[in-house]
PDB file of N, CA and C in Angstrom:
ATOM      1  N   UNK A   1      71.116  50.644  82.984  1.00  0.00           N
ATOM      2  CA  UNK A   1      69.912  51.282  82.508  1.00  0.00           C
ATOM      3  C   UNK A   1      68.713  50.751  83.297  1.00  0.00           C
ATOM      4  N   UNK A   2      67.158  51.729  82.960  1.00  0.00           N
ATOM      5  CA  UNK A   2      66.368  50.971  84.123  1.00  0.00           C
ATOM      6  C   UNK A   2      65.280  51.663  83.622  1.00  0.00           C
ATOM      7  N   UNK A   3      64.355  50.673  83.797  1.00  0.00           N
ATOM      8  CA  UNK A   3      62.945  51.112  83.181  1.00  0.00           C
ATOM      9  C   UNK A   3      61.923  51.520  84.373  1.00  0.00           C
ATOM     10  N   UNK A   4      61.178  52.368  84.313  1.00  0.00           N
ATOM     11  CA  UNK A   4      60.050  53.322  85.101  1.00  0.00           C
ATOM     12  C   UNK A   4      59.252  52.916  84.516  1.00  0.00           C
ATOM     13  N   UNK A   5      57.825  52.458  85.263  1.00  0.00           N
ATOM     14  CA  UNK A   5      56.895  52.566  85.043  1.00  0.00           C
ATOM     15  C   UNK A   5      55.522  53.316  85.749  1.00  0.00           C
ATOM     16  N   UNK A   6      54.318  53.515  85.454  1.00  0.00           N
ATOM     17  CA  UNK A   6      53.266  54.338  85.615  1.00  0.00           C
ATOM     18  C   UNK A   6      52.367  53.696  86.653  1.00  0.00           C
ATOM     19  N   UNK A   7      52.312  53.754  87.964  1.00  0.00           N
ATOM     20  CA  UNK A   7      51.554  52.593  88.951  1.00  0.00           C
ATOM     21  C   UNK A   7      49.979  52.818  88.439  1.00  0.00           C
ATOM     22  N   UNK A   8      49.722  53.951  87.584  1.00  0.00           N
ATOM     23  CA  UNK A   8      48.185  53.662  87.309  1.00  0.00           C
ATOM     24  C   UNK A   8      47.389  53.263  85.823  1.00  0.00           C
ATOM     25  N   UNK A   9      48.628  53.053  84.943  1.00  0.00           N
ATOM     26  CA  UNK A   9      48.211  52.981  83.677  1.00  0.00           C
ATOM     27  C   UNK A   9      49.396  51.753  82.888  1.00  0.00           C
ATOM     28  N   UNK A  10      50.620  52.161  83.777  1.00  0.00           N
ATOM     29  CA  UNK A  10      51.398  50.613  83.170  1.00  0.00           C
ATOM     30  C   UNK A  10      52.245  51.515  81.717  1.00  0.00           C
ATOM     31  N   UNK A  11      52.673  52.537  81.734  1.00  0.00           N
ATOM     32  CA  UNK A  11      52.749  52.968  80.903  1.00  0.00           C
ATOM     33  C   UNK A  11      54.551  52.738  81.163  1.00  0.00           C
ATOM     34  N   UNK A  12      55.176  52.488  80.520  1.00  0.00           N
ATOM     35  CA  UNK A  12      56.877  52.168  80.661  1.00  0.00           C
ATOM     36  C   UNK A  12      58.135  53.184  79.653  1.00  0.00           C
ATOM     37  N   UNK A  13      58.863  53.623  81.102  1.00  0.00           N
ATOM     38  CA  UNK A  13      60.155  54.120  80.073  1.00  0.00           C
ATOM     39  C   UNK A  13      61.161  53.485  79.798  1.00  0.00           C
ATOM     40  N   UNK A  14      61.729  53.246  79.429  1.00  0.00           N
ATOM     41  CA  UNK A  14      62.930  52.394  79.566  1.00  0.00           C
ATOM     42  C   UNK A  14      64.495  53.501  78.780  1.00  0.00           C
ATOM     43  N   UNK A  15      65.157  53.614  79.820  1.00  0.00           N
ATOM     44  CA  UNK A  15      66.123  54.636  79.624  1.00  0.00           C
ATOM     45  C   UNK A  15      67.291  54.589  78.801  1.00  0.00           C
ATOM     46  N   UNK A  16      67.396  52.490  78.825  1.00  0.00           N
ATOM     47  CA  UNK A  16      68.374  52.277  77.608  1.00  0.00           C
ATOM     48  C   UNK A  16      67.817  52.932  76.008  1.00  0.00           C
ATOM     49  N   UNK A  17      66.526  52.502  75.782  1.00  0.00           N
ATOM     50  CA  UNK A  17      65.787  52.707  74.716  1.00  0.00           C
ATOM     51  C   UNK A  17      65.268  54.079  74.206  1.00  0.00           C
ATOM     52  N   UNK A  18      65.205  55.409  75.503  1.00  0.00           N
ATOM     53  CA  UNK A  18      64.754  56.332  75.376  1.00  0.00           C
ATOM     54  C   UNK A  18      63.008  55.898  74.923  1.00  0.00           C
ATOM     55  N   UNK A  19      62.980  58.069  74.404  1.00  0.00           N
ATOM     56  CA  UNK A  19      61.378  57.493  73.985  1.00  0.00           C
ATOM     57  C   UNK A  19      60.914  58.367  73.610  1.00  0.00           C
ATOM     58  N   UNK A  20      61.629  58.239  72.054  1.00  0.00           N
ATOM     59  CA  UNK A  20      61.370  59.565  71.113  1.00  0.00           C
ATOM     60  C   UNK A  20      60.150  60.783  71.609  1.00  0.00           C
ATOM     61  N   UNK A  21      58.831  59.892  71.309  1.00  0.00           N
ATOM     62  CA  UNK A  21      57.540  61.019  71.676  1.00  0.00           C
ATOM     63  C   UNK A  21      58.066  61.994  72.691  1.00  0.00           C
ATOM     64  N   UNK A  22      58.522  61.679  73.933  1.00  0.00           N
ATOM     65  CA  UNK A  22      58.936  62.186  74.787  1.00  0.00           C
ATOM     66  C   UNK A  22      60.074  63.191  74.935  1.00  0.00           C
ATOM     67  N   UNK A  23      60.461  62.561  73.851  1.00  0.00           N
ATOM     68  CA  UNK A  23      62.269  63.575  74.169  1.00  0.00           C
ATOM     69  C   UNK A  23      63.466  63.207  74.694  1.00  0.00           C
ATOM     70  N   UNK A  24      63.105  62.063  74.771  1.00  0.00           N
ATOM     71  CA  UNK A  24      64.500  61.676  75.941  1.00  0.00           C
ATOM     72  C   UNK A  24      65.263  60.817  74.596  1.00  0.00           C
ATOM     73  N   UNK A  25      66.318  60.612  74.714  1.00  0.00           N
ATOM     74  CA  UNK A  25      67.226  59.960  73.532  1.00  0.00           C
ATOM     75  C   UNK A  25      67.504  58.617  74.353  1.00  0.00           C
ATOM     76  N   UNK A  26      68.147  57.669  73.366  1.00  0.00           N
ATOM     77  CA  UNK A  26      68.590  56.688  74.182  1.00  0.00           C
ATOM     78  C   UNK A  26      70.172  56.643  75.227  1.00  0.00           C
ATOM     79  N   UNK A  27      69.824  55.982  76.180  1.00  0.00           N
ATOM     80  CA  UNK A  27      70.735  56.294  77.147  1.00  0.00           C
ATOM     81  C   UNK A  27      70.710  57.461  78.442  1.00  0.00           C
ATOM     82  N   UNK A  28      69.713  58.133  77.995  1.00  0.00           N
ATOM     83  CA  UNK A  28      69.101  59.344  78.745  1.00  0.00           C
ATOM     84  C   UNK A  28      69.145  58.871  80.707  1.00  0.00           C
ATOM     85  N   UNK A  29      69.504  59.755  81.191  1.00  0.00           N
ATOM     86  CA  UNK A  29      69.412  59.837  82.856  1.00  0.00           C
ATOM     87  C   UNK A  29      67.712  60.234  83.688  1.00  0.00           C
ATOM     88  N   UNK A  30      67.501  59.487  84.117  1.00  0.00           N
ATOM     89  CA  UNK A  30      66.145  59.369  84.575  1.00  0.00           C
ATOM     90  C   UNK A  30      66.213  60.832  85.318  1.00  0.00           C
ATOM     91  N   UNK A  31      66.961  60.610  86.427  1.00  0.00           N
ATOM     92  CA  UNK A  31      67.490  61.815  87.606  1.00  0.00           C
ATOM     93  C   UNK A  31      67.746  63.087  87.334  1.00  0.00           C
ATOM     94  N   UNK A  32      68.502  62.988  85.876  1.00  0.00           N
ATOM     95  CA  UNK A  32      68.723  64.303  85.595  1.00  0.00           C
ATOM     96  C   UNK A  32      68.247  65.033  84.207  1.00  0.00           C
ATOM     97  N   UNK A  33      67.246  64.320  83.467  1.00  0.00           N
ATOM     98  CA  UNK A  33      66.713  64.861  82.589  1.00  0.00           C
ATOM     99  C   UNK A  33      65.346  64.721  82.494  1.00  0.00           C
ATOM    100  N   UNK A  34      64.856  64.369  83.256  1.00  0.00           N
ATOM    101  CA  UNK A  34      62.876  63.846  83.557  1.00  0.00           C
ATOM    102  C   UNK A  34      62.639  65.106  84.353  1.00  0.00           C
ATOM    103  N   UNK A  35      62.285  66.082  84.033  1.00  0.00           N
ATOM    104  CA  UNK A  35      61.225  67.349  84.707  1.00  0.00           C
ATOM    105  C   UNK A  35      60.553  66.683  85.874  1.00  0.00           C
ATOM    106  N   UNK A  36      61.291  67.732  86.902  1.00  0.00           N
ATOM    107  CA  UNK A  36      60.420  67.335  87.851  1.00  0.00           C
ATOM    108  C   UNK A  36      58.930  67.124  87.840  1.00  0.00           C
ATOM    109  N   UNK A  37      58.661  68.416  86.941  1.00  0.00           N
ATOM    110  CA  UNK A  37      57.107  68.484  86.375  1.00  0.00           C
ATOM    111  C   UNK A  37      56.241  67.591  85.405  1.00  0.00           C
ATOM    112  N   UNK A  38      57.150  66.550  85.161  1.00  0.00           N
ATOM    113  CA  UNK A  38      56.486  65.507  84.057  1.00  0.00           C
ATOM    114  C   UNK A  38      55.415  64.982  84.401  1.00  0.00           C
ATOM    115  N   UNK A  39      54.865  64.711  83.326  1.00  0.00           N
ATOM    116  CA  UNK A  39      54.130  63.528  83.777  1.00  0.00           C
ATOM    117  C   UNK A  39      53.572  62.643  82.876  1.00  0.00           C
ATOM    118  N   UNK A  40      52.791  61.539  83.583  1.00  0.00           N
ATOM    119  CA  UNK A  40      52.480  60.525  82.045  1.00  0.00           C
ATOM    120  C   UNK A  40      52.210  60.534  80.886  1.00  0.00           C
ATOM    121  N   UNK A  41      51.995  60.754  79.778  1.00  0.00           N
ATOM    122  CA  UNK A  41      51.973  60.817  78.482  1.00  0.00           C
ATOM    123  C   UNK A  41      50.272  60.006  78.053  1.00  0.00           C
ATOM    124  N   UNK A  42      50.414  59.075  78.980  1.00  0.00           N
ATOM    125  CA  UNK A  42      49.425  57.779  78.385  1.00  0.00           C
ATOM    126  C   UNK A  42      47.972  58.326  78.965  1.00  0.00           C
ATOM    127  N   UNK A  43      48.493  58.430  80.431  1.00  0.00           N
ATOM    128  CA  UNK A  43      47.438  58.631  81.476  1.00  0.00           C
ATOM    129  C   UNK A  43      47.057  59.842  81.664  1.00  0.00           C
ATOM    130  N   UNK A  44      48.349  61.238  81.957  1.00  0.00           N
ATOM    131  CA  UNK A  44      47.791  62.326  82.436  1.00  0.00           C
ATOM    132  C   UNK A  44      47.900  62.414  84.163  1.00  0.00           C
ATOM    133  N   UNK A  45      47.771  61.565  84.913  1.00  0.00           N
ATOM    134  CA  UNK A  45      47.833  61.941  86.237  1.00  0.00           C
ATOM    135  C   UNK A  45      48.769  61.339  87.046  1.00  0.00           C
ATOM    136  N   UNK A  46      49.835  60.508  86.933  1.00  0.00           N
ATOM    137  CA  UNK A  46      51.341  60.272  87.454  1.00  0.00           C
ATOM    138  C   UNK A  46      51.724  61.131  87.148  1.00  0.00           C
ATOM    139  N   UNK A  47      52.536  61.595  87.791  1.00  0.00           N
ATOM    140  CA  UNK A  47      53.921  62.504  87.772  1.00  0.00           C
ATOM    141  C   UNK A  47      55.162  61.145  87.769  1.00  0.00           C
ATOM    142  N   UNK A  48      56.043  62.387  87.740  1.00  0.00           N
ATOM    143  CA  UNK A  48      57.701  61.367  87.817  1.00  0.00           C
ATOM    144  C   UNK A  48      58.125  60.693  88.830  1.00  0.00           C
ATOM    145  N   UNK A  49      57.246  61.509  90.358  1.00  0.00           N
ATOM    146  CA  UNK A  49      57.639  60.886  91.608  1.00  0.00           C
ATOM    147  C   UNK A  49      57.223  59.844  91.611  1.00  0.00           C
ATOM    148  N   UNK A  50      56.098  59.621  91.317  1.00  0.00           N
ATOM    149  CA  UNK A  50      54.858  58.149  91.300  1.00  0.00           C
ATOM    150  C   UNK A  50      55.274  57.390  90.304  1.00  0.00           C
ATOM    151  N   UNK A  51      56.234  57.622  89.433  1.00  0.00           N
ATOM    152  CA  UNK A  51      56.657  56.249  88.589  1.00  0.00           C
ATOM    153  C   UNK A  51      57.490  55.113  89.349  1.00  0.00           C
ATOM    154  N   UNK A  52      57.403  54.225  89.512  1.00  0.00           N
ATOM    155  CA  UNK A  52      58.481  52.934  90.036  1.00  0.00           C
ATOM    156  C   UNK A  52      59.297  52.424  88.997  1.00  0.00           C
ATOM    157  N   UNK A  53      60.192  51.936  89.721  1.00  0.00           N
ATOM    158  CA  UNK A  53      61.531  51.419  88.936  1.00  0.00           C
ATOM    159  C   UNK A  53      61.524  50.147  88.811  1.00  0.00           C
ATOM    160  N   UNK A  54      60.837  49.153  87.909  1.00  0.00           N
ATOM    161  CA  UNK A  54      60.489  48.272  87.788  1.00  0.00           C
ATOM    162  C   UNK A  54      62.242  47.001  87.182  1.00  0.00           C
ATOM    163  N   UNK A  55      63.149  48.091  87.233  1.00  0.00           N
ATOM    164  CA  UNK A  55      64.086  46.869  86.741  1.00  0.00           C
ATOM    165  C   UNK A  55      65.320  47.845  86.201  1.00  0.00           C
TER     166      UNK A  55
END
């Protein structure tokens, strides 16, 4: 599992944990269930490409 985070707001997914608000359940696939079109929740201006994989 592996957590994403937001390079402008610090905002974190973590994929073991999911993330209800969002939709994703726990265990969820970064690659194949994150919309290309997403984007931050917290911030508004990351997208999915601009998140890093912090672990």
């Amino acid at each position: 599992m592996s957590v994403y985070q937001c390079p402008l707001c610090d905002y974190r997914v973590d994929t073991e944990k999911g993330d209800d608000a969002e939709g994703f359940n726990p265990g969820f696939d970064w690659d194949a269930e994150v919309p290309e079109d997403w984007f931050c929740p917290d911030c508004g201006v990351r997208d999915k490409v601009d998140f890093e994989k912090v672990s």
